[in-house]
N, C-alpha and C. Protein backbone atom coordinates (compact mmCIF):
# COMPACT_ATOMS: atom_id res chain seq x y z
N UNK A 1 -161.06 18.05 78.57
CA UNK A 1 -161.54 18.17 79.92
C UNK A 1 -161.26 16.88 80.67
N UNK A 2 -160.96 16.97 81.82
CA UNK A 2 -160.36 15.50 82.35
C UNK A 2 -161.69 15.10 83.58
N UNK A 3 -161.73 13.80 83.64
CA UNK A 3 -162.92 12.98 83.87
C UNK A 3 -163.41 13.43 85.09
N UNK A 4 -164.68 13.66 85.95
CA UNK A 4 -164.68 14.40 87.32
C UNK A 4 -164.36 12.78 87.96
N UNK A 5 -163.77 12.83 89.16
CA UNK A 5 -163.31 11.91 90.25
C UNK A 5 -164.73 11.79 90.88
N UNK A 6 -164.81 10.51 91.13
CA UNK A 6 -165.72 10.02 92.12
C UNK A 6 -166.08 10.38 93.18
N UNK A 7 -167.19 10.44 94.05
CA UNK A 7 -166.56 10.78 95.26
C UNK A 7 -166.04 9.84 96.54
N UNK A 8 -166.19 8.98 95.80
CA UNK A 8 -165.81 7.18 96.85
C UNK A 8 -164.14 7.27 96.83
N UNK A 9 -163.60 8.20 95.82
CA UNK A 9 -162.13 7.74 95.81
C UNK A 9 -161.55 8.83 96.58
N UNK A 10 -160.82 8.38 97.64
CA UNK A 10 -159.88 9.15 98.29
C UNK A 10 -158.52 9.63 97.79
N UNK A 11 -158.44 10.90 98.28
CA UNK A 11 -157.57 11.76 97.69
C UNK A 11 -155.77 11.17 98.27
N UNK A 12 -155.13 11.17 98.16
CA UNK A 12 -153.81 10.51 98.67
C UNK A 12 -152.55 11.58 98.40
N UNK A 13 -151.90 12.28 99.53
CA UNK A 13 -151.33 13.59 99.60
C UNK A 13 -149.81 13.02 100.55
N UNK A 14 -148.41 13.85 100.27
CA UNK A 14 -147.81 13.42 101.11
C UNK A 14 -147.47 14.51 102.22
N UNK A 15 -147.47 13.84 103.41
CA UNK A 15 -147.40 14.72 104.67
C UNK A 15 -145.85 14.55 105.13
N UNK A 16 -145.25 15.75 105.25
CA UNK A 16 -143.73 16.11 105.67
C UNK A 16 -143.98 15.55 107.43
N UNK A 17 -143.12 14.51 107.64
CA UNK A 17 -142.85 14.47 109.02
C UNK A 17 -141.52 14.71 109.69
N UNK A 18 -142.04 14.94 110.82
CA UNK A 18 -140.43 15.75 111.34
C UNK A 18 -139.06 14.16 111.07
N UNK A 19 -138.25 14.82 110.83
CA UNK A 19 -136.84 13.73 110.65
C UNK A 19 -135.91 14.17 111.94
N UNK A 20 -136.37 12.94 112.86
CA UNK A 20 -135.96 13.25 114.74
C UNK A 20 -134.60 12.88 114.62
N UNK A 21 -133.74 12.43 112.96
CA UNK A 21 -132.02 12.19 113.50
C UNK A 21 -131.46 13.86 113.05
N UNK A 22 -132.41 14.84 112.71
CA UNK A 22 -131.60 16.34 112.01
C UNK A 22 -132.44 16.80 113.41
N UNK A 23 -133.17 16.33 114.14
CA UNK A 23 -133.78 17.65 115.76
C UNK A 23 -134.60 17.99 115.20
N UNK A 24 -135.53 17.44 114.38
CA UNK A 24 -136.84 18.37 113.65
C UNK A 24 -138.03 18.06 114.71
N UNK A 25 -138.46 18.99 115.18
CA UNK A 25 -139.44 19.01 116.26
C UNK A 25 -140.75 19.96 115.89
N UNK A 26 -141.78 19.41 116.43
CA UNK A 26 -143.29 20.16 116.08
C UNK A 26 -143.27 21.51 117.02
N UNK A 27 -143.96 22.66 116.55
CA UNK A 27 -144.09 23.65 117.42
C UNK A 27 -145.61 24.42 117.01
N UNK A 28 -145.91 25.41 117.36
CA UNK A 28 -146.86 26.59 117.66
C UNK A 28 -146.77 28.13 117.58
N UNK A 29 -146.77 28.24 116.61
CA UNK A 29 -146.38 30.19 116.30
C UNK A 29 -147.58 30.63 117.41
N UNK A 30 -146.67 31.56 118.98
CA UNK A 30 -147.80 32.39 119.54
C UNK A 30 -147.45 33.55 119.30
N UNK A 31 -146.20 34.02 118.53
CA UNK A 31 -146.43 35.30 118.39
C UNK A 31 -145.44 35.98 117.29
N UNK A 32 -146.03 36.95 116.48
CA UNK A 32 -145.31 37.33 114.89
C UNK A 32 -144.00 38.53 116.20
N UNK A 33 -142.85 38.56 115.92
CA UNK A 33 -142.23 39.63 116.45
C UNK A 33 -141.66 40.26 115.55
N UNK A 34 -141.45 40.10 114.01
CA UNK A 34 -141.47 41.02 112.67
C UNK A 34 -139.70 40.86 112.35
N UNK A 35 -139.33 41.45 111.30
CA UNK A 35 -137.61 40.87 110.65
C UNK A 35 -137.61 39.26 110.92
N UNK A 36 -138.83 38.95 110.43
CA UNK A 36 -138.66 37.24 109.88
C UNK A 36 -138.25 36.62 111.04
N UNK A 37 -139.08 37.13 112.50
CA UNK A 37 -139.09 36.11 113.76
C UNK A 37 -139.85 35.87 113.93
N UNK A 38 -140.18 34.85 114.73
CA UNK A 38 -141.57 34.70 115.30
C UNK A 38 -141.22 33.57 116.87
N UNK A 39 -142.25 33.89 117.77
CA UNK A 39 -142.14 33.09 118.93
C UNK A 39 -142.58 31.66 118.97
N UNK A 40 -142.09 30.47 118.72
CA UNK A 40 -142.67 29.16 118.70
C UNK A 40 -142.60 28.39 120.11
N UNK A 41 -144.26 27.93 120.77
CA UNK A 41 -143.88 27.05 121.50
C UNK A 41 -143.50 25.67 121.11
N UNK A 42 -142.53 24.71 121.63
CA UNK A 42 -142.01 23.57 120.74
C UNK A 42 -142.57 22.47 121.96
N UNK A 43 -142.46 21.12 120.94
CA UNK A 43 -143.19 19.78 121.48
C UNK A 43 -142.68 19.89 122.92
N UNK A 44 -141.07 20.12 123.03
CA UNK A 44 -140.44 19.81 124.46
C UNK A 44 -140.79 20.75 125.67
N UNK A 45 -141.71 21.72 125.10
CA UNK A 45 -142.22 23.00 126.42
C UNK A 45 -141.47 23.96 126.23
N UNK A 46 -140.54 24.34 125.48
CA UNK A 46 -139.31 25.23 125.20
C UNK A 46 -140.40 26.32 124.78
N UNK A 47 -140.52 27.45 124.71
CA UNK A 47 -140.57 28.64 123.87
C UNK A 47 -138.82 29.25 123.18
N UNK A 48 -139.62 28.90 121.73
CA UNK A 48 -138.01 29.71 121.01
C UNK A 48 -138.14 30.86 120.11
N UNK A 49 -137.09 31.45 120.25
CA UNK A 49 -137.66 32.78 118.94
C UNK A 49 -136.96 31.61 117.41
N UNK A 50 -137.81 31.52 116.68
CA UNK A 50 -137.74 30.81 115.31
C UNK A 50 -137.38 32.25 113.97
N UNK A 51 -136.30 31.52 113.65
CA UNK A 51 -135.85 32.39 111.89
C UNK A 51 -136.63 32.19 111.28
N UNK A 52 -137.30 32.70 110.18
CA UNK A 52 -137.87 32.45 109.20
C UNK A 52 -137.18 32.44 108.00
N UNK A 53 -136.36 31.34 107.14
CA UNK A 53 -135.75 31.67 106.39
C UNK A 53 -136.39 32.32 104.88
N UNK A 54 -135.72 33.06 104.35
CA UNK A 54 -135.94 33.56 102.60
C UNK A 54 -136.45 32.96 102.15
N UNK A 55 -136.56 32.01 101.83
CA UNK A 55 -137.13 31.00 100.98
C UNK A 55 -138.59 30.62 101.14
N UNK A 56 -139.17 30.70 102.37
CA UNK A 56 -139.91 30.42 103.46
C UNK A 56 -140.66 31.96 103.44
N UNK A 57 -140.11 32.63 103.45
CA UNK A 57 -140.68 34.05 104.00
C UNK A 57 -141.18 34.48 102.60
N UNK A 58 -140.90 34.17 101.23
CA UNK A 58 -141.69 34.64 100.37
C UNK A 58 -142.66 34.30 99.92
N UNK A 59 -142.55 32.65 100.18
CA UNK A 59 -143.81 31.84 99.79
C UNK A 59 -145.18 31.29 100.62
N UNK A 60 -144.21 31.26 101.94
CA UNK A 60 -145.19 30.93 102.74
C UNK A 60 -146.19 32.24 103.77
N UNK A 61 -147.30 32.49 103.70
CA UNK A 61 -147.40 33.41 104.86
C UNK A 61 -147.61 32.33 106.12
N UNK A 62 -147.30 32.68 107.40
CA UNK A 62 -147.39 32.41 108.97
C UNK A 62 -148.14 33.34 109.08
N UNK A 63 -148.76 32.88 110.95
CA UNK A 63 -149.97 33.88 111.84
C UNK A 63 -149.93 32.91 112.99
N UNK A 64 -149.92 33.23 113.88
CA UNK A 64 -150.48 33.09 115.23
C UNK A 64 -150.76 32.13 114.75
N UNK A 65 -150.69 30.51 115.88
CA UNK A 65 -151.38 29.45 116.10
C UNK A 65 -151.39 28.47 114.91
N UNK A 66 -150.09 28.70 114.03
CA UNK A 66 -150.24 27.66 113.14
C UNK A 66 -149.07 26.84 113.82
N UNK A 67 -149.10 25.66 112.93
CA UNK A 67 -148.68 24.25 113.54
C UNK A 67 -147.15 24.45 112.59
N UNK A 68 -146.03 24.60 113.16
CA UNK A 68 -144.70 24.41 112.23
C UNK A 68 -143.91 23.39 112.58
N UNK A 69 -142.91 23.02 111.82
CA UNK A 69 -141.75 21.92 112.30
C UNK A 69 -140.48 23.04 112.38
N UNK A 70 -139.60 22.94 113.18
CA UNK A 70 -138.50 23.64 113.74
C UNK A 70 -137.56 23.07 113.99
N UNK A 71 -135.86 23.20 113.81
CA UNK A 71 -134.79 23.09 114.12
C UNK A 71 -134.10 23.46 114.98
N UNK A 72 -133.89 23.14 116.43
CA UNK A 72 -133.16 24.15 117.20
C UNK A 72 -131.76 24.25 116.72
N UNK A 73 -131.41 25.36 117.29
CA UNK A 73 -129.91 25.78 116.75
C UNK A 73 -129.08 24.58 117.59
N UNK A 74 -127.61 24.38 116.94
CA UNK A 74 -126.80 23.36 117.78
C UNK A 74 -126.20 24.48 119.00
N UNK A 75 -126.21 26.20 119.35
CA UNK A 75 -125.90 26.42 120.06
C UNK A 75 -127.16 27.61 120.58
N UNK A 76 -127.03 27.63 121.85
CA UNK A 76 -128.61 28.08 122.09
C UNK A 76 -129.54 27.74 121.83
N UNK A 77 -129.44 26.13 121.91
CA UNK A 77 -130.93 25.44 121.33
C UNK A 77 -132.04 25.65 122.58
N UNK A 78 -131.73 25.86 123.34
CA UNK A 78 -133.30 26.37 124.27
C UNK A 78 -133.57 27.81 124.04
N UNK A 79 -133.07 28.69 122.92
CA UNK A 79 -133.42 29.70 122.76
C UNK A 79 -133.90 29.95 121.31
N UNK A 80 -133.09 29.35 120.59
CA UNK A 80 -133.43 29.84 119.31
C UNK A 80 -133.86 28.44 118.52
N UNK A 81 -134.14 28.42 117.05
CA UNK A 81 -134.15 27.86 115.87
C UNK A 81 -135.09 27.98 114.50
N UNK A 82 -134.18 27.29 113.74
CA UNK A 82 -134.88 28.22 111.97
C UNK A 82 -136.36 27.00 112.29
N UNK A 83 -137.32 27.86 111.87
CA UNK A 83 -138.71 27.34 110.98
C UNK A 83 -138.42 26.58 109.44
N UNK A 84 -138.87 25.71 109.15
CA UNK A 84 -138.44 24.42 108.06
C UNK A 84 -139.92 24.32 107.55
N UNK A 85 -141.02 24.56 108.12
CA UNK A 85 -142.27 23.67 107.50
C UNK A 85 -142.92 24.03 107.92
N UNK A 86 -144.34 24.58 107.45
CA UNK A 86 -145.53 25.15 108.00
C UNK A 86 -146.67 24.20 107.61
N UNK A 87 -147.36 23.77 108.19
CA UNK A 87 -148.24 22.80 108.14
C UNK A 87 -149.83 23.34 107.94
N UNK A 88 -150.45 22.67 106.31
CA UNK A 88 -151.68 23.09 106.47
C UNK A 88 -152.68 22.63 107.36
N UNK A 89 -154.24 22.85 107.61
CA UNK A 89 -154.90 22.12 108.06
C UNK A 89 -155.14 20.60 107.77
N UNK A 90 -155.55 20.50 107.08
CA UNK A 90 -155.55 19.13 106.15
C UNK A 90 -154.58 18.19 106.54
N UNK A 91 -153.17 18.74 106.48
CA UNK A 91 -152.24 17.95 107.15
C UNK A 91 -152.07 17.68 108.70
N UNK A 92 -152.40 18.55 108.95
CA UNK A 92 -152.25 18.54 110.92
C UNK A 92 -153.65 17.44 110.81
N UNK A 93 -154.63 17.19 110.71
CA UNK A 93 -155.67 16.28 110.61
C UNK A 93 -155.34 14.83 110.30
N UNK A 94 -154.56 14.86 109.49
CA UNK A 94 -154.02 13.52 108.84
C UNK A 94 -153.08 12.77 109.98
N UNK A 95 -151.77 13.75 110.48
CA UNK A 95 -150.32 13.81 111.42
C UNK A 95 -151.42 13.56 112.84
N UNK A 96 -152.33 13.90 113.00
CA UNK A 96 -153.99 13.62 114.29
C UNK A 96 -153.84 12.49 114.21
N UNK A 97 -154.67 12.24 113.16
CA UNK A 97 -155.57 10.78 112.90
C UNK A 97 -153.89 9.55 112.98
N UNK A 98 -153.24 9.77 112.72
CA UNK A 98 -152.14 8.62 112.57
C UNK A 98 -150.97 8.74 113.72
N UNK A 99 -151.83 9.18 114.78
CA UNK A 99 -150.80 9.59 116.05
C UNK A 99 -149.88 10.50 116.46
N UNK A 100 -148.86 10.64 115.19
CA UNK A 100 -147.81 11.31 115.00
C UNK A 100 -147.88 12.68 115.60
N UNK A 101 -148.57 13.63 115.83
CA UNK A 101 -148.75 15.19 116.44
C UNK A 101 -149.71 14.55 117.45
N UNK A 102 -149.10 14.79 118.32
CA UNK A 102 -149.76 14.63 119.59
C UNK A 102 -149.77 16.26 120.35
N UNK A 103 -151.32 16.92 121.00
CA UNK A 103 -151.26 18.19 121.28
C UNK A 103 -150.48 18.66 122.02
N UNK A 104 -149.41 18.99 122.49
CA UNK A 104 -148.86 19.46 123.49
C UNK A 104 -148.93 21.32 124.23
């Protein structure tokens, strides 16, 4: 049986931040539109329809109003781009507290 943790000791987790030299930008699922789309508002005010890739679509579930990181496409980037990262609570709290997600 392994030792119970204290509760003075803080837990230490790593948080995915967007990488701004690949266009990785924060967004907002407002709406599921189904065949692995969904509507994201993004940091820049854009609304895009976001891919959900395979990989992504089996493991992760999405819903309304969660916090994702997004890629716009290099053509039709004010329209489209793939979903990369879905962010738990815990983490959007942390990406808060250390500036980095600012609400938009």
């Amino acid at each position: 049986m392994s030792p119970r943790k204290d509760s003075s000791e803080t837990e230490t987790f790593r948080v995915r931040t967007p990488r701004r030299q690949d266009g990785e930008i924060f967004g907002i699922i407002i709406q599921m539109l189904g065949h692995d789309r969904v509507r994201v508002r993004c940091e820049d005010e854009e609304i895009r329809v976001g891919r959900i890739p395979g990989r992504m679509k089996k493991r992760v579930w999405m819903r309304v109003g969660d916090t994702v990181l997004v890629v716009p496409w290099d053509f039709q980037s004010d329209e489209k781009c793939d979903v990369v990262w879905r962010y738990r609570n815990n983490e959007i709290d942390w990406l808060k507290n250390r500036g980095i997600l600012k609400m938009f």
